[in-house]
Protein backbone atom coordinates (compact mmCIF):
# COMPACT_ATOMS: atom_id res chain seq x y z
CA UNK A 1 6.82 -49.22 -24.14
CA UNK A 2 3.60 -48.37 -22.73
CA UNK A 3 4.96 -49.31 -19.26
CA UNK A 4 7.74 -47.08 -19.80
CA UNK A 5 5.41 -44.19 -20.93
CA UNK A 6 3.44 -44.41 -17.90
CA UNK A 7 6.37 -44.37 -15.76
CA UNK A 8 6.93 -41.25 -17.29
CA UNK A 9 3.68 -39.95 -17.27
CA UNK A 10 3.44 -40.79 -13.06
CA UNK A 11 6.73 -39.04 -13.18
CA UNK A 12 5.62 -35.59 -14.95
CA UNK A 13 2.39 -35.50 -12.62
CA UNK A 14 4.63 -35.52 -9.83
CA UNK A 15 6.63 -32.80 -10.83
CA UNK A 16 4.39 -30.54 -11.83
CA UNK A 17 2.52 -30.93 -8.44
CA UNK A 18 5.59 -30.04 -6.90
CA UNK A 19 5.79 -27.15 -9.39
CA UNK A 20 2.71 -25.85 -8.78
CA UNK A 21 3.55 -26.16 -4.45
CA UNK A 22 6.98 -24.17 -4.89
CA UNK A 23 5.04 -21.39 -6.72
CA UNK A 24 2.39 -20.98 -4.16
CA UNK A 25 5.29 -20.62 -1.15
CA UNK A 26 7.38 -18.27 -3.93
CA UNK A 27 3.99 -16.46 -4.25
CA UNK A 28 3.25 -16.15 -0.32
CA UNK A 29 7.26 -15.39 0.55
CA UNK A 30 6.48 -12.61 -1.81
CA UNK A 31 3.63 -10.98 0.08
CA UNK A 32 5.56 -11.57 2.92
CA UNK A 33 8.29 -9.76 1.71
CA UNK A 34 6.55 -7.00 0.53
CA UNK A 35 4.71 -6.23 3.89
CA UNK A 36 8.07 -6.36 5.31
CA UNK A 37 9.11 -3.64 3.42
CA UNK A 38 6.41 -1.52 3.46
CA UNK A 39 6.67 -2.01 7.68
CA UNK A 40 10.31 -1.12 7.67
CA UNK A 41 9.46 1.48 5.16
CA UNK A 42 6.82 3.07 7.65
CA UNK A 43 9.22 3.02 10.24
CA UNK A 44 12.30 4.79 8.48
CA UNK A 45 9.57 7.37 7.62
CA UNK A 46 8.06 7.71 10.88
CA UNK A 47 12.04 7.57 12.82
CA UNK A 48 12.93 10.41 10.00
CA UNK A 49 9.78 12.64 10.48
CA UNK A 50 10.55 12.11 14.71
CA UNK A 51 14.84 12.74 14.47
CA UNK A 52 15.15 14.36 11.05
CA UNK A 53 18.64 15.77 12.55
CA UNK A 54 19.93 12.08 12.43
CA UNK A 55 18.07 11.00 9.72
CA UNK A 56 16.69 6.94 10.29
CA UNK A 57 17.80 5.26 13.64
CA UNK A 58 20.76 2.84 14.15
CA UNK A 59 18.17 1.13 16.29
CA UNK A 60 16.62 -1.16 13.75
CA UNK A 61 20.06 -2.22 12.43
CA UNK A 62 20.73 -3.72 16.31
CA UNK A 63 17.24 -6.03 15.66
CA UNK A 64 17.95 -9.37 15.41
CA UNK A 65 16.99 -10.69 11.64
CA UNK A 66 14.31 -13.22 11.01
CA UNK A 67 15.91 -16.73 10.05
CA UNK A 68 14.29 -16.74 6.31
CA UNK A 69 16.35 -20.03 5.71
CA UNK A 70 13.28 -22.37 7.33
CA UNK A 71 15.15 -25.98 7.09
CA UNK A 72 12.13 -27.92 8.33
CA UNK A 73 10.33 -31.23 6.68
CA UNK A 74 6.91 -28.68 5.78
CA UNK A 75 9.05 -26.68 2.94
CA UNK A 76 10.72 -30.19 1.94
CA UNK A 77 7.54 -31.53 0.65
């Protein structure tokens, strides 16, 4: 029994250490989000204020979108 509860025990550690890594990266994706809006945010404003006849710019629709879908080994551990 003992074994089995420090099986368990090993177990639990481990997952709350990978707890506590997924909620740092949800924590920094957030900030990174959120200075990603407030960029494209400035630059709808500033586009607006420049052309207000044609209100924000197709331009920034033709950008090519970051690839937020990393697949490497780093956000595997």
């Amino acid at each position: 029994m003992d074994e089995a509860n420090h099986k368990l025990f090993l177990e639990n550690c481990a997952i709350i250490q990978e707890n506590e890594r997924l909620r740092k990266k949800a924590e920094e994706l957030a900030q990174e989000n959120q200075a990603l809006l407030q960029e494209l945010t400035q630059k709808l404003s500033k586009s607006e204020h420049a052309d207000p006849e044609h209100g924000s710019s197709s331009s920034t629709t033709n950008q090519p979108r970051k690839n937020i879908n990393n697949n490497n080994d780093d956000n595997k551990k």
